[in-house]
C-alpha atoms as a PDB file:
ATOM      1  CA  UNK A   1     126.064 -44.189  13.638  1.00  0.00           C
ATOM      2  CA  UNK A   2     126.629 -48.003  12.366  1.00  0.00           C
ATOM      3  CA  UNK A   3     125.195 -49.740   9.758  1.00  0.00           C
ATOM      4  CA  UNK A   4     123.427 -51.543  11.883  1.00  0.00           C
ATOM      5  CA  UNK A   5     121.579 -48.607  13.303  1.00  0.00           C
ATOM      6  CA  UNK A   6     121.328 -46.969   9.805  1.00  0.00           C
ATOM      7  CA  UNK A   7     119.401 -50.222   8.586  1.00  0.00           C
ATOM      8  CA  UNK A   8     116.879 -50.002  11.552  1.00  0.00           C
ATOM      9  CA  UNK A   9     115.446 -46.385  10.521  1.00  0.00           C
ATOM     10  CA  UNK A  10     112.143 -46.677   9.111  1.00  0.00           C
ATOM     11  CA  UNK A  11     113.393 -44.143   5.961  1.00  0.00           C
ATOM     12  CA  UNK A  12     116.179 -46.589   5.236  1.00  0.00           C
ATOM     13  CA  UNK A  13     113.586 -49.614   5.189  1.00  0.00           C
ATOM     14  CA  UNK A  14     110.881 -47.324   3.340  1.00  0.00           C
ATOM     15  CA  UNK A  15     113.745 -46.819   0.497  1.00  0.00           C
ATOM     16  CA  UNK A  16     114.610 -50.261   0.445  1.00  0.00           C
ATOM     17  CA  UNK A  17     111.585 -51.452  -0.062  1.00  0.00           C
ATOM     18  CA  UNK A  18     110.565 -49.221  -2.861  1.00  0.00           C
ATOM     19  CA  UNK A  19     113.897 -49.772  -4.267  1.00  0.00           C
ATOM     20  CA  UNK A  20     112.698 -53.296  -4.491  1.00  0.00           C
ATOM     21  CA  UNK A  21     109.254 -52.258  -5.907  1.00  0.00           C
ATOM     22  CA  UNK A  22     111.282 -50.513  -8.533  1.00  0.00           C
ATOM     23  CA  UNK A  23     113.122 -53.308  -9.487  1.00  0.00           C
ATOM     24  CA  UNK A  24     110.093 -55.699  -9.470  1.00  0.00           C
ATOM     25  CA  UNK A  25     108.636 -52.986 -12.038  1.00  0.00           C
ATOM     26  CA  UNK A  26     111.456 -53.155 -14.286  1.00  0.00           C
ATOM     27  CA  UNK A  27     111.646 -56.667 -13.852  1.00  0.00           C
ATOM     28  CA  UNK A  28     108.179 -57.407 -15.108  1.00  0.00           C
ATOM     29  CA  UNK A  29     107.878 -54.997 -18.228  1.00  0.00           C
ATOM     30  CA  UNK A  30     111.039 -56.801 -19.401  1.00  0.00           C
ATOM     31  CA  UNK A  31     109.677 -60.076 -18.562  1.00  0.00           C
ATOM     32  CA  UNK A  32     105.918 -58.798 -20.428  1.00  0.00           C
ATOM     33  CA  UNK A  33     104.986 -59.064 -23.636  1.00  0.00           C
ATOM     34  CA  UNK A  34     103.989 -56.052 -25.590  1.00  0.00           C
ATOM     35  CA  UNK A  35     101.736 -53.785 -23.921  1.00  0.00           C
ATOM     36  CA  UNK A  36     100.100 -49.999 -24.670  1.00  0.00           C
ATOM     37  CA  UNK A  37     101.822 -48.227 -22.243  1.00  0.00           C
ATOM     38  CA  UNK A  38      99.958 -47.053 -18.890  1.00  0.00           C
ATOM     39  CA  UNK A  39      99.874 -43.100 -18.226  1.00  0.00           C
ATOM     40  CA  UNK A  40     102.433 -42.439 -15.459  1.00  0.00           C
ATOM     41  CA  UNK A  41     100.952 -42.018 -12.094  1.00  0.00           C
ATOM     42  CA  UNK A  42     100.255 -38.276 -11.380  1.00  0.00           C
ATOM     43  CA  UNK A  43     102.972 -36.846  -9.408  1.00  0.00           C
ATOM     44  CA  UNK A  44     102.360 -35.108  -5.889  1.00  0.00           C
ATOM     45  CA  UNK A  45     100.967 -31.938  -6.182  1.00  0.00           C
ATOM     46  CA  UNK A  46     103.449 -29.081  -5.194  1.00  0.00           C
ATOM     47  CA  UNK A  47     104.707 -26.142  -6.702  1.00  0.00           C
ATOM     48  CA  UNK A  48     106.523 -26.134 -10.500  1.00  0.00           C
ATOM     49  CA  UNK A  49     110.039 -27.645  -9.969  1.00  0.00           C
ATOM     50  CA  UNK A  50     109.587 -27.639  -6.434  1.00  0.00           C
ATOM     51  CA  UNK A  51     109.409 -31.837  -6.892  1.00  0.00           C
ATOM     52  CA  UNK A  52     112.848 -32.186  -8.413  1.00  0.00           C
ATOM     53  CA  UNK A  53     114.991 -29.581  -6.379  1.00  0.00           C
ATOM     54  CA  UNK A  54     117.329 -31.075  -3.993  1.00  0.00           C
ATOM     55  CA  UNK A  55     118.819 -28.594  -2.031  1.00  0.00           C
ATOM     56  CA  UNK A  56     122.373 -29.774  -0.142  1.00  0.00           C
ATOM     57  CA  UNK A  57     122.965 -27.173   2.046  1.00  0.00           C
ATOM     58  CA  UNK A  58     125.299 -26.394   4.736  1.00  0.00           C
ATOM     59  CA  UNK A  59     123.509 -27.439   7.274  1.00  0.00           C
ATOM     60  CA  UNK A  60     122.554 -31.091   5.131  1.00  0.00           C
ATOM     61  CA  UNK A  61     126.856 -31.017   4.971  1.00  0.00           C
ATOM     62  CA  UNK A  62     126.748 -30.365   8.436  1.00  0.00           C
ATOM     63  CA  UNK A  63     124.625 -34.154   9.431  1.00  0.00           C
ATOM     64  CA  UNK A  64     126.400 -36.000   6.552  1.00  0.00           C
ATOM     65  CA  UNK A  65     129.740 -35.001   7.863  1.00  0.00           C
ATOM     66  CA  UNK A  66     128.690 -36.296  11.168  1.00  0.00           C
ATOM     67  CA  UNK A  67     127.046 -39.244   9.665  1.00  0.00           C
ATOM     68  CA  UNK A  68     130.455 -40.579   7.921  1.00  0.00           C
ATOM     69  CA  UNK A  69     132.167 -40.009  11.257  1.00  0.00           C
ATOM     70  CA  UNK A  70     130.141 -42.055  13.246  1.00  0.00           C
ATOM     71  CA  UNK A  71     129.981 -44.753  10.614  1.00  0.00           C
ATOM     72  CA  UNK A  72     134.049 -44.682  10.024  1.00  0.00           C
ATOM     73  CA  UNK A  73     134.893 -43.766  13.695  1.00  0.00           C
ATOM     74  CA  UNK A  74     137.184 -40.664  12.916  1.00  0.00           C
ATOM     75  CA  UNK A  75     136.712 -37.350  11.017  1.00  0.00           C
ATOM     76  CA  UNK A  76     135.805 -37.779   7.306  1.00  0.00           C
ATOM     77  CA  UNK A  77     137.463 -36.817   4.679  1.00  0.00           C
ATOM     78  CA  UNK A  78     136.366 -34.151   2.388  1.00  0.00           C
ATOM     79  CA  UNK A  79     135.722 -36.996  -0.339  1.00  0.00           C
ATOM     80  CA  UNK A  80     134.082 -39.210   1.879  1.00  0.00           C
ATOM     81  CA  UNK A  81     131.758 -36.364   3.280  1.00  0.00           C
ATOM     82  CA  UNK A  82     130.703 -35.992  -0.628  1.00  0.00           C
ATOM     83  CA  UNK A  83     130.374 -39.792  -0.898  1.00  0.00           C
ATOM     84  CA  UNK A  84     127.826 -39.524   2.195  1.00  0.00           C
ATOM     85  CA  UNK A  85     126.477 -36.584   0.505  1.00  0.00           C
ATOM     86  CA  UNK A  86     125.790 -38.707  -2.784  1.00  0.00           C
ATOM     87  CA  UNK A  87     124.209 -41.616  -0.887  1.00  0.00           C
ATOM     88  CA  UNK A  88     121.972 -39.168   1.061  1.00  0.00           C
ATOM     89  CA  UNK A  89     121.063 -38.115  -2.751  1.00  0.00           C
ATOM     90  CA  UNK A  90     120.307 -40.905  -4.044  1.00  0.00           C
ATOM     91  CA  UNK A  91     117.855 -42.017  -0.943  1.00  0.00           C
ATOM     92  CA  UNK A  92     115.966 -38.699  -1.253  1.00  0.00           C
ATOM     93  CA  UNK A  93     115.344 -39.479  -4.946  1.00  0.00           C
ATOM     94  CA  UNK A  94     114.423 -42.576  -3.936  1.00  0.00           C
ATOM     95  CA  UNK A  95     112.241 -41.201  -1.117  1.00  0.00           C
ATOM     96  CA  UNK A  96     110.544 -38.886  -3.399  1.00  0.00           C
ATOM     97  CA  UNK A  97     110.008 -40.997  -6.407  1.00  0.00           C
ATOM     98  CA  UNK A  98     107.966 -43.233  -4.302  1.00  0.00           C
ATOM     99  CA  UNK A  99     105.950 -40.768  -2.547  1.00  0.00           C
ATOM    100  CA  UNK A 100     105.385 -39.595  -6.011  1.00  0.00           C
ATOM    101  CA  UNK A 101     104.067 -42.880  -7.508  1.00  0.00           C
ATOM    102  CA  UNK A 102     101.932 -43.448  -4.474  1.00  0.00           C
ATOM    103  CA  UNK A 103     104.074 -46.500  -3.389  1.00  0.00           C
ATOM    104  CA  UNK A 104     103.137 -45.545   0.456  1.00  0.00           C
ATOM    105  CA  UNK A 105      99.861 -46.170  -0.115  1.00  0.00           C
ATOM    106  CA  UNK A 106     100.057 -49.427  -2.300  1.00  0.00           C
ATOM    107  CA  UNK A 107     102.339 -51.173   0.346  1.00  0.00           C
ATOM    108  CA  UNK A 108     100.896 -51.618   4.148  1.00  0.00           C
ATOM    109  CA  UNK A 109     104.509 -52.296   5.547  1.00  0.00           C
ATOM    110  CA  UNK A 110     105.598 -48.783   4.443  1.00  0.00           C
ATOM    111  CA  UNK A 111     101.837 -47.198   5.132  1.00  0.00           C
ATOM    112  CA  UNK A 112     102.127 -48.235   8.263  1.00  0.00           C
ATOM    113  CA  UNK A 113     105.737 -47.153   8.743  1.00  0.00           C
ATOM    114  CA  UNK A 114     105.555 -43.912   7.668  1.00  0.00           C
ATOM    115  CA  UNK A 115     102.158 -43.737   9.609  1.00  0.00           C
ATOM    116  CA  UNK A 116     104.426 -45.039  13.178  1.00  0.00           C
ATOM    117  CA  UNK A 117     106.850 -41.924  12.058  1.00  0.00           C
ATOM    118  CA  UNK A 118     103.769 -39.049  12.225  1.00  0.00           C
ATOM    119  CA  UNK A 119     102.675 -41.111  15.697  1.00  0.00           C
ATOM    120  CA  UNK A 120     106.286 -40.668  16.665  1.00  0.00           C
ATOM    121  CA  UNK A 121     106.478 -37.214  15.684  1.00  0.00           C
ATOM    122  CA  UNK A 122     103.239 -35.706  17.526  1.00  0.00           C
ATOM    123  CA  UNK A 123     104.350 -37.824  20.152  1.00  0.00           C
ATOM    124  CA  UNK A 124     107.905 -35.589  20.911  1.00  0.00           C
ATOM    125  CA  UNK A 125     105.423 -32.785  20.615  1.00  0.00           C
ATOM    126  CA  UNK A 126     103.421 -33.676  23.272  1.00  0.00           C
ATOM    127  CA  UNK A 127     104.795 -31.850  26.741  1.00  0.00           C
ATOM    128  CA  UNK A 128     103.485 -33.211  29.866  1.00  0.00           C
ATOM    129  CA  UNK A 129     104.084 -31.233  33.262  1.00  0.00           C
ATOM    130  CA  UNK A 130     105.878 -33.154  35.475  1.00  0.00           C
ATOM    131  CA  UNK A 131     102.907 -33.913  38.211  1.00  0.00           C
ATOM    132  CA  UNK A 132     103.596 -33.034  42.115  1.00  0.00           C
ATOM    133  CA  UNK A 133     102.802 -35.545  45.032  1.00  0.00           C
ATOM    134  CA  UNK A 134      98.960 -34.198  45.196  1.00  0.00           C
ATOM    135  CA  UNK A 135      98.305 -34.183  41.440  1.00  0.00           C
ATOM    136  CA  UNK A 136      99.519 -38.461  41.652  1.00  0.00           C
ATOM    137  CA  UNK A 137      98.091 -38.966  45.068  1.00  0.00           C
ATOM    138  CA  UNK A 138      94.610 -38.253  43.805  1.00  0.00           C
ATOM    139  CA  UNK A 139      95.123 -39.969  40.547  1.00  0.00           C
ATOM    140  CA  UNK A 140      96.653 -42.849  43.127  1.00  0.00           C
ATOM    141  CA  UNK A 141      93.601 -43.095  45.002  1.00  0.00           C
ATOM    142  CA  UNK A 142      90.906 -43.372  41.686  1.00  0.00           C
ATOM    143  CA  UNK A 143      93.529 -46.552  40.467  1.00  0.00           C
ATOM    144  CA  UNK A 144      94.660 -47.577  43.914  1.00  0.00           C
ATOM    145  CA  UNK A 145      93.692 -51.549  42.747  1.00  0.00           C
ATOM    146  CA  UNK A 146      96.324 -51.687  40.347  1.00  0.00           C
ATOM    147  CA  UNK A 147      98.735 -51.277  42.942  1.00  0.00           C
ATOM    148  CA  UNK A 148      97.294 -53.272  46.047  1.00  0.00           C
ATOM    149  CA  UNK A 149      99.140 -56.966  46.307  1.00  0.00           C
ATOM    150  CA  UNK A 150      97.117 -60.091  46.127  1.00  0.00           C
ATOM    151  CA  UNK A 151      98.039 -62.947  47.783  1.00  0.00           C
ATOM    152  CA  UNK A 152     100.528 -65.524  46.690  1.00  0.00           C
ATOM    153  CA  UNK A 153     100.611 -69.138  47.060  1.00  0.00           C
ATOM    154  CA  UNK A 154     103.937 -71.523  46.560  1.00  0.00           C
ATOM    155  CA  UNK A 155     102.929 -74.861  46.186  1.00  0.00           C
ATOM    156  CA  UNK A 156     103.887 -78.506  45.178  1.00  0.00           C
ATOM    157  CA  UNK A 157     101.432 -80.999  44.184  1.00  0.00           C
ATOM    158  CA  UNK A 158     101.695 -84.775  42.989  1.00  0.00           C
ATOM    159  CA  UNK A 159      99.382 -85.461  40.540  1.00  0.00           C
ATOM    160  CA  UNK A 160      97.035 -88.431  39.250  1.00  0.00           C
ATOM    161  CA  UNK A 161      95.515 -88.201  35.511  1.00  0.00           C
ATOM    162  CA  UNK A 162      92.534 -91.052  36.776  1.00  0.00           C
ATOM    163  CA  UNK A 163      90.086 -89.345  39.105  1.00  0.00           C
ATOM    164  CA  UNK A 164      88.570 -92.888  40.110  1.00  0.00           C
ATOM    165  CA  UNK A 165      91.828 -94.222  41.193  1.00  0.00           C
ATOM    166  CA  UNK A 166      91.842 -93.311  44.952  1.00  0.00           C
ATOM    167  CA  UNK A 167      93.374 -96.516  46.038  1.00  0.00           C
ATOM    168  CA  UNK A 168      96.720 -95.275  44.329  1.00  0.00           C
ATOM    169  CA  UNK A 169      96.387 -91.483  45.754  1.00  0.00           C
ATOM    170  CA  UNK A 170      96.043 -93.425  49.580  1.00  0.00           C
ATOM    171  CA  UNK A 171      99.355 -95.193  48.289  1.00  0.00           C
ATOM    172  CA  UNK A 172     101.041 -91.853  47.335  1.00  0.00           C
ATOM    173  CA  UNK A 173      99.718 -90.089  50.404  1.00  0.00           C
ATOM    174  CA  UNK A 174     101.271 -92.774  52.544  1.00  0.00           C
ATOM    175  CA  UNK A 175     104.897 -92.456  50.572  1.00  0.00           C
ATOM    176  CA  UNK A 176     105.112 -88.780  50.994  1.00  0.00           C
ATOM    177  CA  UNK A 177     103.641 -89.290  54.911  1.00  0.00           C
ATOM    178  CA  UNK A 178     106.658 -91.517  55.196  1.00  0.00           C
ATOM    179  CA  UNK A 179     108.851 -88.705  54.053  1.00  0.00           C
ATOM    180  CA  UNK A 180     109.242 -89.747  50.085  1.00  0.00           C
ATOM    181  CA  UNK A 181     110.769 -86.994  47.832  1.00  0.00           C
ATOM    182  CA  UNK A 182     107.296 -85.564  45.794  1.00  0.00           C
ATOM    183  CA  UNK A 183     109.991 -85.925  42.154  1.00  0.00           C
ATOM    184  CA  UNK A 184     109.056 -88.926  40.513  1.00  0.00           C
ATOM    185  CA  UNK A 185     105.894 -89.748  42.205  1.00  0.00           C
ATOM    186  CA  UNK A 186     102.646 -89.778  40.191  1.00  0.00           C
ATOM    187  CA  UNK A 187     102.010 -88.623  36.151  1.00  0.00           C
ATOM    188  CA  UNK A 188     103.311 -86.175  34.384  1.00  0.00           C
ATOM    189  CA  UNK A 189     101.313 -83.007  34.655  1.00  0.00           C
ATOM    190  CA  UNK A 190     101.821 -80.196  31.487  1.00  0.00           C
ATOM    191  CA  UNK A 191     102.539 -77.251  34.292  1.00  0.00           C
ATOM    192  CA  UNK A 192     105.204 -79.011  36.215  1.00  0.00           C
ATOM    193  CA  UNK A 193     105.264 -80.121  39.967  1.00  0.00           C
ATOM    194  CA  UNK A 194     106.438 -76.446  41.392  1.00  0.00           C
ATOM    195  CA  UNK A 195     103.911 -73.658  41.482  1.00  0.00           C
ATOM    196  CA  UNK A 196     105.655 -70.504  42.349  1.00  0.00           C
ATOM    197  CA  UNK A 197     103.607 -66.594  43.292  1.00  0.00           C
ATOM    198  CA  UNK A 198     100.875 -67.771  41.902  1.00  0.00           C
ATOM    199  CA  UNK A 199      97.447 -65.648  43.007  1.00  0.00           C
ATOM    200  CA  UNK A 200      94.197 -67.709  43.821  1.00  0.00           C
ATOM    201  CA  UNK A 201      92.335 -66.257  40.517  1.00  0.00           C
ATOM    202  CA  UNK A 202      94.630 -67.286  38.273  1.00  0.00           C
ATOM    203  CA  UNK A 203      94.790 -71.020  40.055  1.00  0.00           C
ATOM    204  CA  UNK A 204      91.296 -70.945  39.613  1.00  0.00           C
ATOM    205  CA  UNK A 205      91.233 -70.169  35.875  1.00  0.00           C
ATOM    206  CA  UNK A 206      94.251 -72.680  35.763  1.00  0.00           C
ATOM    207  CA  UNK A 207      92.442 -75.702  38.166  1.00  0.00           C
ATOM    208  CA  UNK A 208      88.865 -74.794  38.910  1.00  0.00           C
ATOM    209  CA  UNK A 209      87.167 -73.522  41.868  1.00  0.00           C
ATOM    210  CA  UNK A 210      87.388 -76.750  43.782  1.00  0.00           C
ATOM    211  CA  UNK A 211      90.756 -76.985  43.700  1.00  0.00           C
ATOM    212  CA  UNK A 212      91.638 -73.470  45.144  1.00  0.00           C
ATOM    213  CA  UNK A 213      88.836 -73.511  47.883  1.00  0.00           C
ATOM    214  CA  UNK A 214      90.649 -73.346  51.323  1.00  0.00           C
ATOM    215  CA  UNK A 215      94.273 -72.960  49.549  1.00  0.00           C
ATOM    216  CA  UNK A 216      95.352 -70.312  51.028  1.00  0.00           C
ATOM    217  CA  UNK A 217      94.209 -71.221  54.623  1.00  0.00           C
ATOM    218  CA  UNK A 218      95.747 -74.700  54.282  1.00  0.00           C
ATOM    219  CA  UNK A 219      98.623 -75.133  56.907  1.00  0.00           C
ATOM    220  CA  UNK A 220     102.361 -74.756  55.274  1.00  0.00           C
ATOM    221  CA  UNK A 221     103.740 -77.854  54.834  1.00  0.00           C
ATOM    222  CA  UNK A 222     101.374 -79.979  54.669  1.00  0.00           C
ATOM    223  CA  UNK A 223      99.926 -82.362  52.234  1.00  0.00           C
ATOM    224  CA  UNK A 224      96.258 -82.513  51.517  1.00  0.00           C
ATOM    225  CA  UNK A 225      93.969 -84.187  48.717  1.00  0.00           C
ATOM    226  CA  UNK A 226      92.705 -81.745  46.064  1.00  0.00           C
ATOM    227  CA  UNK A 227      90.658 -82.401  42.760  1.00  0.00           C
ATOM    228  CA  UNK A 228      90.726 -80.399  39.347  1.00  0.00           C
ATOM    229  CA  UNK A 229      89.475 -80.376  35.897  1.00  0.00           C
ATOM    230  CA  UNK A 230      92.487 -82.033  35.375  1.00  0.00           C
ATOM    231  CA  UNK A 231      92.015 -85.056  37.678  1.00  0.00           C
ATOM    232  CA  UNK A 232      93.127 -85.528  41.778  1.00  0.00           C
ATOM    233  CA  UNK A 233      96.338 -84.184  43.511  1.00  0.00           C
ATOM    234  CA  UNK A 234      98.269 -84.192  46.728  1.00  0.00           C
ATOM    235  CA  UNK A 235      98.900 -80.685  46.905  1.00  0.00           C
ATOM    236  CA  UNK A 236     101.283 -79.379  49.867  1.00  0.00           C
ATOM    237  CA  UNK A 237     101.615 -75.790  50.179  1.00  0.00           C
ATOM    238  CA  UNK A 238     105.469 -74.115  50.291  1.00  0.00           C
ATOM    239  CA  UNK A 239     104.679 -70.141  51.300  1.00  0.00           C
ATOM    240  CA  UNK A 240     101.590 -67.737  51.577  1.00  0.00           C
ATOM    241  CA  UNK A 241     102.400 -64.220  51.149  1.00  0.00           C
ATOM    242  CA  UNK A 242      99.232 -62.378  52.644  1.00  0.00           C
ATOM    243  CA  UNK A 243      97.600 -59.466  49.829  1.00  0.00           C
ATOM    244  CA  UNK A 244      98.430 -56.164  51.104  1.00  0.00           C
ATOM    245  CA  UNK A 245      96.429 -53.036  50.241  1.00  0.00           C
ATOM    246  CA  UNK A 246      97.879 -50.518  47.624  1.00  0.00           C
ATOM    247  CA  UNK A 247     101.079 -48.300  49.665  1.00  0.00           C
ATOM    248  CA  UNK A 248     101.482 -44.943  47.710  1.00  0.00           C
ATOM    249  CA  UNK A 249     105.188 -44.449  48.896  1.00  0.00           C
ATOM    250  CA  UNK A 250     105.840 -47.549  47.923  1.00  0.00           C
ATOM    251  CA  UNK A 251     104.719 -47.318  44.519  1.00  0.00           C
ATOM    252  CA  UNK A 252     105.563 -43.533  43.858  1.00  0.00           C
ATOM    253  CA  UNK A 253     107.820 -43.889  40.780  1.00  0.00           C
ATOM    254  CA  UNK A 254     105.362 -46.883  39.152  1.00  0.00           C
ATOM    255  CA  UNK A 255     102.231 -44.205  39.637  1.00  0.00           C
ATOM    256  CA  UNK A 256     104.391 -41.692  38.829  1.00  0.00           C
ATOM    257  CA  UNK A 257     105.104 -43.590  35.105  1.00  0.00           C
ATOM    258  CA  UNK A 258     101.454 -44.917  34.988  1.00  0.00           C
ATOM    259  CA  UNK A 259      99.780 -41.307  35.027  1.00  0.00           C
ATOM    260  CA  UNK A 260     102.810 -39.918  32.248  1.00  0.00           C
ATOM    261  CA  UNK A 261     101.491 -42.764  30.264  1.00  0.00           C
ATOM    262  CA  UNK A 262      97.791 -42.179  30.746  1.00  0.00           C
ATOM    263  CA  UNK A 263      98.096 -38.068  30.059  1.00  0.00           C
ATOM    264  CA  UNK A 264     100.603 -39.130  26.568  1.00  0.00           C
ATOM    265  CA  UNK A 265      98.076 -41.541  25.532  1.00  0.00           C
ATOM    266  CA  UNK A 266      95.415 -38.842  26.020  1.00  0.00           C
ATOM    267  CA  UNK A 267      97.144 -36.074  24.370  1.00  0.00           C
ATOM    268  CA  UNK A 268      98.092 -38.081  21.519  1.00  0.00           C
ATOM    269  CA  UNK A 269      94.862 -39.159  21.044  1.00  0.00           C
ATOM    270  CA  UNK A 270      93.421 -35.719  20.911  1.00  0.00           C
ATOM    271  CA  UNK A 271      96.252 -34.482  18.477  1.00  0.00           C
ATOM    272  CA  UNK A 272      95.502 -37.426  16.002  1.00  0.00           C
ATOM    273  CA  UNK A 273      91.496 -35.985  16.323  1.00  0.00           C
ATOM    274  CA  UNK A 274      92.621 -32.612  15.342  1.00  0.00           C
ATOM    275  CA  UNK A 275      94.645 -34.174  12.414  1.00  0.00           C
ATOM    276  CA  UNK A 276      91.522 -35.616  11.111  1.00  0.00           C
ATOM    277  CA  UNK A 277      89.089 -32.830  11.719  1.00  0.00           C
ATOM    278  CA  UNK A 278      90.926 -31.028   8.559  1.00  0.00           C
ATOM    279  CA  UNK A 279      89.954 -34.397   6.703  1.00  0.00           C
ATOM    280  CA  UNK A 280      86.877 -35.105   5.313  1.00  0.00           C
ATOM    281  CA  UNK A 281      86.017 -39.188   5.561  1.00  0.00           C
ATOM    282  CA  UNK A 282      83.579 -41.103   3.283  1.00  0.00           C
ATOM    283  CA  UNK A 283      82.799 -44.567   4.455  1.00  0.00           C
ATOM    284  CA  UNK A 284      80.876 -46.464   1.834  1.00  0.00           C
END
């Protein structure tokens, strides 16, 4: 493993950061005058001694021997095995100092780490038969929208900011009739000249209803006066691609994924409500 994927792990950013809180701590009771010193926070409740016993075991030799061999890129030494054994120390100290001072629950970055890691670990718990063709089809045909096509306009339009100035749209119209490249012609418009796949709804969210009325029936290749919210154009359009209605074969492996994704999301959701049945919540 690298450093660099050693310093993405949640645990090694949890440490870090409450390494920092620690230092912060002893920062400011240096930097303090005088105080009566606070009562320590109340450890986590476990057993006598259980807190403070470390155990390095064979099999906690085992994943440090293979951690210092990914990080050097050959076999470790014995000595640098013990090294990684140290530094795997000193983080669980770390690790359980922190839990012990309630530092999880003071900072929201590592609350909602540690929080990501229990999602992450009912998640790998979670098995999910893999479906067979009736089991999607059916599930296919309840969501069949979100896999039907709409139709798709290319367009290019030359646009005019002034909506009263129709005496320079004739002009333009008669330039382009003429054969005049559309670049350069007209004002700057914020979405560019090019439209590209673009469905009628979302022109219509983008332009307004009058703009997008008889756009898609509009000859290819030809240029014809449109107006907007944003002020007139010459719009000709490129390419229609016609909708076409949701194709299961088509679309196997994206239902497929979609109804893996639906069941996971349900499961998990059902294994987070179990978690919190053995809680009791007070909302004041």
């Amino acid at each position: 493993m690298s450093w660099k994927t050693i310093v993405r792990e949640p645990l090694v950013h949890f440490v870090a950061i409450g390494a920092v809180l620690f230092a912060i701590e002893a920062w400011r009771s240096s930097d303090s005058p005088p105080a009566e010193p606070a009562p320590a926070p109340a450890p986590a409740a476990a057993p006598s001694g259980a807190r403070t016993k470390i155990v390095v075991d064979a099999d906690r030799r085992k994943r440090s021997a293979a951690l210092a061999e990914q990080r050097l890129g050959r076999p470790a030494t014995p000595p640098e095995v013990e090294a990684e054994i140290e530094r795997w120390i000193d983080e669980e100290v770390l690790f359980r100092e922190a839990v012990a001072r309630g530092l999880e629950r003071d900072d929201p970055v590592i609350h909602e780490r540690i929080a990501s890691r229990m999602t992450y670990v009912l998640e790998q718990s979670v098995v999910i038969p893999e479906p067979d063709d009736a089991v999607l089809k059916a599930w296919f045909e309840k969501n069949r929208d979100r896999w039907a096509v709409s139709s798709r306009i290319d367009f290019t339009h030359v646009f005019v900011a002034d909506r009263t100035a129709t005496a320079r749209l004739d002009e333009l119209a008669r330039l382009l009739a003429s054969g005049a490249p559309a670049d350069g012609l007209g004002d700057p418009f914020p979405g560019g000249r090019r439209y590209r796949g673009r469905k009628i709804a979302d022109l219509t969210v983008a332009f307004g209803d009058e703009f997008v009325t008889g756009l898609a029936a509009q000859p290819a290749g030809t240029w014809q006066r449109r107006t907007s919210r944003h002020g007139l154009h010459l719009v000709r359009v490129d390419r229609v691609e016609a909708a076409r209605d949701a194709d299961f074969a088509a679309a196997r492996l994206d239902v497929r994924k979609a109804w893996l994704d639906e069941r996971r999301a349900g499961e998990l959701a059902t294994a987070i409500r179990r978690l919190r049945a053995g809680w009791e919540v007070e909302k004041r």
